[in-house]
PDB file of N, CA and C in Angstrom:
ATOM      1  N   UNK A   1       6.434   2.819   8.864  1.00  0.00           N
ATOM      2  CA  UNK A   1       5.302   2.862   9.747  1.00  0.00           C
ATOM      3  C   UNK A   1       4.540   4.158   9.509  1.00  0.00           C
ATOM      4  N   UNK A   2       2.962   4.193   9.260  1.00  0.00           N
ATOM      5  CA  UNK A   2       2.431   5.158   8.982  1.00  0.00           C
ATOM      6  C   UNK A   2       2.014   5.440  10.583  1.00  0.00           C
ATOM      7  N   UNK A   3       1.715   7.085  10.725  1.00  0.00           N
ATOM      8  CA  UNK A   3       1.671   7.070  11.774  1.00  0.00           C
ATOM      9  C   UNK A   3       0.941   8.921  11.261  1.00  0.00           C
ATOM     10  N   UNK A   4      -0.423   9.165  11.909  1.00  0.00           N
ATOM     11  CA  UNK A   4      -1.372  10.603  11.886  1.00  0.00           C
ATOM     12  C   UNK A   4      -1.047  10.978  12.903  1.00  0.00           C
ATOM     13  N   UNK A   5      -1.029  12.780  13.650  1.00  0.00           N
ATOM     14  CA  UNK A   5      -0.708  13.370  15.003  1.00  0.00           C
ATOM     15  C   UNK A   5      -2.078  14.059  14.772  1.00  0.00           C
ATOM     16  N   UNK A   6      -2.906  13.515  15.323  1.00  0.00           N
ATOM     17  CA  UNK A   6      -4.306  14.558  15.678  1.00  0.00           C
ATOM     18  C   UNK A   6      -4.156  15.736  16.234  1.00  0.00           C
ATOM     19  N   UNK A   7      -4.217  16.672  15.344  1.00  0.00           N
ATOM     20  CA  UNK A   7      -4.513  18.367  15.934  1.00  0.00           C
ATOM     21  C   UNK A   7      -5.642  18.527  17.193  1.00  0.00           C
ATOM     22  N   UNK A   8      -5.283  19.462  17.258  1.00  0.00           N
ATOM     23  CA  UNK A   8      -5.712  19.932  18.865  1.00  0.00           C
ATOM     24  C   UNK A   8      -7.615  19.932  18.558  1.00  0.00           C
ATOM     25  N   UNK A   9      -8.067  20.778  17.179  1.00  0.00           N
ATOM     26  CA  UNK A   9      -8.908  20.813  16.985  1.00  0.00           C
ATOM     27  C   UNK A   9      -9.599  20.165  15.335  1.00  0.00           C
ATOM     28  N   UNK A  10      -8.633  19.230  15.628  1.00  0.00           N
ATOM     29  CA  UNK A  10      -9.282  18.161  14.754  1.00  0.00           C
ATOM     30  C   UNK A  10     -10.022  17.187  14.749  1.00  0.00           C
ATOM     31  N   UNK A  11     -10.997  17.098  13.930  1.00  0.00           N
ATOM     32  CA  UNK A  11     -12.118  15.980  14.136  1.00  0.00           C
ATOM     33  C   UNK A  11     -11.591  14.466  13.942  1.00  0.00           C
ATOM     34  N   UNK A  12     -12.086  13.246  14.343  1.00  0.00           N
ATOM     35  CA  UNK A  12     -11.241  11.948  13.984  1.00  0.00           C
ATOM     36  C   UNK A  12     -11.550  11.589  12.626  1.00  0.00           C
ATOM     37  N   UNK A  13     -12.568  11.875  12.337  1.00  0.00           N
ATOM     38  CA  UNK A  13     -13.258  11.680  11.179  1.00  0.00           C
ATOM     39  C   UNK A  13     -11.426  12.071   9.893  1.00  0.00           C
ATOM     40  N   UNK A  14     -11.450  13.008  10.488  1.00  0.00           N
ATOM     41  CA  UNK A  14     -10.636  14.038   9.169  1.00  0.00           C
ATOM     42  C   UNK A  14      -9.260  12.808   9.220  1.00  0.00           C
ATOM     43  N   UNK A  15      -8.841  12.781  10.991  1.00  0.00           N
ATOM     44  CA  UNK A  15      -7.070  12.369  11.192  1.00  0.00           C
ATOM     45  C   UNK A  15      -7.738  10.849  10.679  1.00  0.00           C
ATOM     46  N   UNK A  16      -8.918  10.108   9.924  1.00  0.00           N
ATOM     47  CA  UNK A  16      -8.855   9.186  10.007  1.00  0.00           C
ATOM     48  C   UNK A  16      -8.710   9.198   8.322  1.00  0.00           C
ATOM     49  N   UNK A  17      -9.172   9.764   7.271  1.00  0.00           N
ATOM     50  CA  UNK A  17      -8.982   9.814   6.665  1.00  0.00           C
ATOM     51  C   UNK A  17      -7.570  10.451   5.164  1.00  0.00           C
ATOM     52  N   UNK A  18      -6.876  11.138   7.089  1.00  0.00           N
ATOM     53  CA  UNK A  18      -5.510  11.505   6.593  1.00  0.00           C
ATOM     54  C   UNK A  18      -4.557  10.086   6.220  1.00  0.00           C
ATOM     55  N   UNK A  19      -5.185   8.841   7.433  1.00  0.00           N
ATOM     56  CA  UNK A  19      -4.271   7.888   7.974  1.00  0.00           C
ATOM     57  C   UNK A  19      -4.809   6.875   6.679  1.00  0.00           C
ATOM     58  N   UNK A  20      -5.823   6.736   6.331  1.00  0.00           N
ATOM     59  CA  UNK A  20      -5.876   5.956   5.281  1.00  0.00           C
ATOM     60  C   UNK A  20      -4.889   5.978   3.936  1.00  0.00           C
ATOM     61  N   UNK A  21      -5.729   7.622   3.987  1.00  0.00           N
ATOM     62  CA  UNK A  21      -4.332   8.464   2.490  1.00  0.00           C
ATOM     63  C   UNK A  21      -2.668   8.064   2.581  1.00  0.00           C
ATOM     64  N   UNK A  22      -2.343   8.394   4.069  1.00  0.00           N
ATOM     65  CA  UNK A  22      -1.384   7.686   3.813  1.00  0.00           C
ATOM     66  C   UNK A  22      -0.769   6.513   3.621  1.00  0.00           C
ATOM     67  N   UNK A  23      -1.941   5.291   4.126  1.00  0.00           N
ATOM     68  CA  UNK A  23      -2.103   3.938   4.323  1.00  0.00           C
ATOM     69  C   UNK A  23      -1.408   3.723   2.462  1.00  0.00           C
ATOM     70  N   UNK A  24      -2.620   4.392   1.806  1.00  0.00           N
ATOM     71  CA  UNK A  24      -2.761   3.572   0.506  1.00  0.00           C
ATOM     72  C   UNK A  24      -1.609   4.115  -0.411  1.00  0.00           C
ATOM     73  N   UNK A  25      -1.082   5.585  -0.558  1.00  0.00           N
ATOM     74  CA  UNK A  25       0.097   5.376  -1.022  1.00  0.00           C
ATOM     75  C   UNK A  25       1.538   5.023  -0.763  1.00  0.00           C
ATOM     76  N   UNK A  26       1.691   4.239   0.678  1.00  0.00           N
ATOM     77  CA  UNK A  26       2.675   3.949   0.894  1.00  0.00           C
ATOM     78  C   UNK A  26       2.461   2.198   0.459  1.00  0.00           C
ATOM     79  N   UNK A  27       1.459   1.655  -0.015  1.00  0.00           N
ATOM     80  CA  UNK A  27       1.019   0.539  -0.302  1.00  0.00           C
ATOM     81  C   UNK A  27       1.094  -0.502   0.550  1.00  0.00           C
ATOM     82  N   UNK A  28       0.338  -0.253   1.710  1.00  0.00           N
ATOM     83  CA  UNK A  28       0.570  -1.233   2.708  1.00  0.00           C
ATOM     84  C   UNK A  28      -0.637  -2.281   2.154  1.00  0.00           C
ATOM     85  N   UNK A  29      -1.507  -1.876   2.188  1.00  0.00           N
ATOM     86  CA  UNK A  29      -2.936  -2.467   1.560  1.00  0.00           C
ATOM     87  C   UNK A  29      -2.520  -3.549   0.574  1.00  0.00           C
ATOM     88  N   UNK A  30      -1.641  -3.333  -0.793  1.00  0.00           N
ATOM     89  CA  UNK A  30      -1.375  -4.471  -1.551  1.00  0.00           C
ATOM     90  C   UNK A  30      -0.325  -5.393  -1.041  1.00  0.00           C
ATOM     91  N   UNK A  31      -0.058  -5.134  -0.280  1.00  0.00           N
ATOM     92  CA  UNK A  31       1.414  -5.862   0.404  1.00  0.00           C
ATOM     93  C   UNK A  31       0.635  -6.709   1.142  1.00  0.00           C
ATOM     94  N   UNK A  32      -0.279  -6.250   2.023  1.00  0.00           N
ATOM     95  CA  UNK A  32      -1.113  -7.506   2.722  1.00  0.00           C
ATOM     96  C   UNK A  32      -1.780  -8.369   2.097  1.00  0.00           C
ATOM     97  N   UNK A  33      -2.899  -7.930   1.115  1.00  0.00           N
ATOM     98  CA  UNK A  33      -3.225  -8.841   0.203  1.00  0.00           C
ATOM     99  C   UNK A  33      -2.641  -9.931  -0.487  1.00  0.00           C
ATOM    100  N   UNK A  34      -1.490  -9.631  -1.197  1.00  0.00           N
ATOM    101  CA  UNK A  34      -0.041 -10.147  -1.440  1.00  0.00           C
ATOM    102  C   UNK A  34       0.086 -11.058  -0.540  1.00  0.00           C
ATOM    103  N   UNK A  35       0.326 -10.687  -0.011  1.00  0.00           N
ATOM    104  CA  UNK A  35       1.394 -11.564   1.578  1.00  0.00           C
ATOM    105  C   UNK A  35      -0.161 -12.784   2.203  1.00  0.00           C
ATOM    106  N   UNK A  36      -1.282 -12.332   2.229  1.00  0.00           N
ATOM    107  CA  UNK A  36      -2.059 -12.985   2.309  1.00  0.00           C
ATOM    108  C   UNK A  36      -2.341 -14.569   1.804  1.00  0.00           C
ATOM    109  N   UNK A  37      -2.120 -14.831   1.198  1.00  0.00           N
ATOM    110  CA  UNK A  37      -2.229 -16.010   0.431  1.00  0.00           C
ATOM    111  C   UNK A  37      -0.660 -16.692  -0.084  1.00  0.00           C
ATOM    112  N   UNK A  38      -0.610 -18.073  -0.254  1.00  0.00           N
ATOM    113  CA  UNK A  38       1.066 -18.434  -0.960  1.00  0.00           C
ATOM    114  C   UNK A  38       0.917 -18.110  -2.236  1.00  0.00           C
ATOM    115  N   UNK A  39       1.999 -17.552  -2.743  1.00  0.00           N
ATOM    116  CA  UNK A  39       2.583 -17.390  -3.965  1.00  0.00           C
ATOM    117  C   UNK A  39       3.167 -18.590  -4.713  1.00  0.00           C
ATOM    118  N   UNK A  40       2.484 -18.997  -5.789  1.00  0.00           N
ATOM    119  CA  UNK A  40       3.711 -19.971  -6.546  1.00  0.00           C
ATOM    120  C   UNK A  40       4.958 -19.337  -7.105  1.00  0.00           C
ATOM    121  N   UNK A  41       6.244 -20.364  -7.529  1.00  0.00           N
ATOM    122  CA  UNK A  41       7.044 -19.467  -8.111  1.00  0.00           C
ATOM    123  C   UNK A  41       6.482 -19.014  -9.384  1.00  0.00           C
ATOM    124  N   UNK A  42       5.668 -19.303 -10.565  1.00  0.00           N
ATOM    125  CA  UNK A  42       5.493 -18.922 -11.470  1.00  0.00           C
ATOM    126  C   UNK A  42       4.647 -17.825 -10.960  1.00  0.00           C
ATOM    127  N   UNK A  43       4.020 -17.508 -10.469  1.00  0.00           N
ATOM    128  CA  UNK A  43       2.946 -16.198 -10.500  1.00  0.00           C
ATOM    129  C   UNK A  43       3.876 -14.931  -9.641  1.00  0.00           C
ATOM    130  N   UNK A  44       5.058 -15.524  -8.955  1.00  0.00           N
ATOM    131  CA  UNK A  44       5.874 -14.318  -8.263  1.00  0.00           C
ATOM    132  C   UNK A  44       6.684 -14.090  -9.544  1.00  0.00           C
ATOM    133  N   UNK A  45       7.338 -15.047 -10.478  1.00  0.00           N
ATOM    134  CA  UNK A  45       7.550 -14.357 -11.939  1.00  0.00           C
ATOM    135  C   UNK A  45       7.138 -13.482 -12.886  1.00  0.00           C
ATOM    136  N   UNK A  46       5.789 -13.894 -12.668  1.00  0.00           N
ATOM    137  CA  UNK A  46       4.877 -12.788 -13.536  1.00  0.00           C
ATOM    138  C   UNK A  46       4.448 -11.618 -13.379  1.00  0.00           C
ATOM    139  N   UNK A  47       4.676 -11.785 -12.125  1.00  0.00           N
ATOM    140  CA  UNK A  47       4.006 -10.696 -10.911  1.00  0.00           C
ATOM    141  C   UNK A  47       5.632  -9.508 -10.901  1.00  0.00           C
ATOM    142  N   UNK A  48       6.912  -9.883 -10.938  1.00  0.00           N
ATOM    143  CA  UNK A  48       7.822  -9.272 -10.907  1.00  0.00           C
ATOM    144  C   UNK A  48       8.310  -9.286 -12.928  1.00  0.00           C
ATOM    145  N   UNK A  49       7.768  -9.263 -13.389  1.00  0.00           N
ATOM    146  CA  UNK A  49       7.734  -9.315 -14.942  1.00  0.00           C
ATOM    147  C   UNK A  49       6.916  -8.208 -15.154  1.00  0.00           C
ATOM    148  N   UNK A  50       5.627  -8.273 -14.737  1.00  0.00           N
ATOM    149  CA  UNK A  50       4.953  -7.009 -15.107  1.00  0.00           C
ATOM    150  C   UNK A  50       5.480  -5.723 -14.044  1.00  0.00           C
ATOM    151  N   UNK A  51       5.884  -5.815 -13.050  1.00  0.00           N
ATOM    152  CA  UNK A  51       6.602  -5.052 -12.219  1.00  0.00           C
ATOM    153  C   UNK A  51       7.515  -4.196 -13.193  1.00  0.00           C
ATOM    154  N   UNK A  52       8.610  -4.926 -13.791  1.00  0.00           N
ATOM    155  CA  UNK A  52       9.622  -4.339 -14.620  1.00  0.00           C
ATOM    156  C   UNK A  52       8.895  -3.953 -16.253  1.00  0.00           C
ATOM    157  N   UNK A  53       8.089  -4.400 -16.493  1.00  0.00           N
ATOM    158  CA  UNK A  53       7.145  -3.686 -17.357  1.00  0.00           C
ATOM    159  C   UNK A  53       7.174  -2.785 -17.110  1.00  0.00           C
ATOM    160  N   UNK A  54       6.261  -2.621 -16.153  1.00  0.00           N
ATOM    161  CA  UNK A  54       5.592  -0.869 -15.548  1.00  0.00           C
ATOM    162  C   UNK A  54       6.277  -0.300 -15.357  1.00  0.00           C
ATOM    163  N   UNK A  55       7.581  -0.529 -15.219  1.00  0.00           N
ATOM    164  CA  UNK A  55       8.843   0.342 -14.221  1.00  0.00           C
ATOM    165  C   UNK A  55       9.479   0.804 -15.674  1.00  0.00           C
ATOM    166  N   UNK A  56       9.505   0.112 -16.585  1.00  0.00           N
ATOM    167  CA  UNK A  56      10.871   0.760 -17.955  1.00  0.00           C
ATOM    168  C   UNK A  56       9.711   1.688 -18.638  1.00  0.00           C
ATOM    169  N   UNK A  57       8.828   1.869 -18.535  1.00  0.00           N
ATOM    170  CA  UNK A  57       7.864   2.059 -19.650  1.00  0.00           C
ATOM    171  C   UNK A  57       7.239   3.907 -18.464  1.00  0.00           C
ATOM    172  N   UNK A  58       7.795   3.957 -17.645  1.00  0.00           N
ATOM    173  CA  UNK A  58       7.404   5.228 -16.686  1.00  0.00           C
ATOM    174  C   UNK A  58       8.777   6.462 -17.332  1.00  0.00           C
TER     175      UNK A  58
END
């Protein structure tokens, strides 16, 4: 759970753009998208194929 503590003299503007930052590298954003729509089994194959791509090759 992402979660910003607004400083005393902080603008929202700023704690809102802290909360995004953290939004997007904890990858909530592709997980919804993802989760958004059904998956066939072949495209959750491919989808966890290039996963382990990206992952041996780091």
């Amino acid at each position: 759970m992402t979660q910003v503590v607004v400083g005393q003299n902080e603008s929202i503007e700023s704690a809102l753009r802290r909360f995004k930052r953290q939004v997007s590298k904890a990858g909530i954003f592709a997980d919804i998208k993802r989760l958004r729509h059904y998956e066939t089994p072949i495209e959750k194959r491919k989808r966890k194929a290039l996963a382990r791509r990206k992952k041996r090759f780091r």
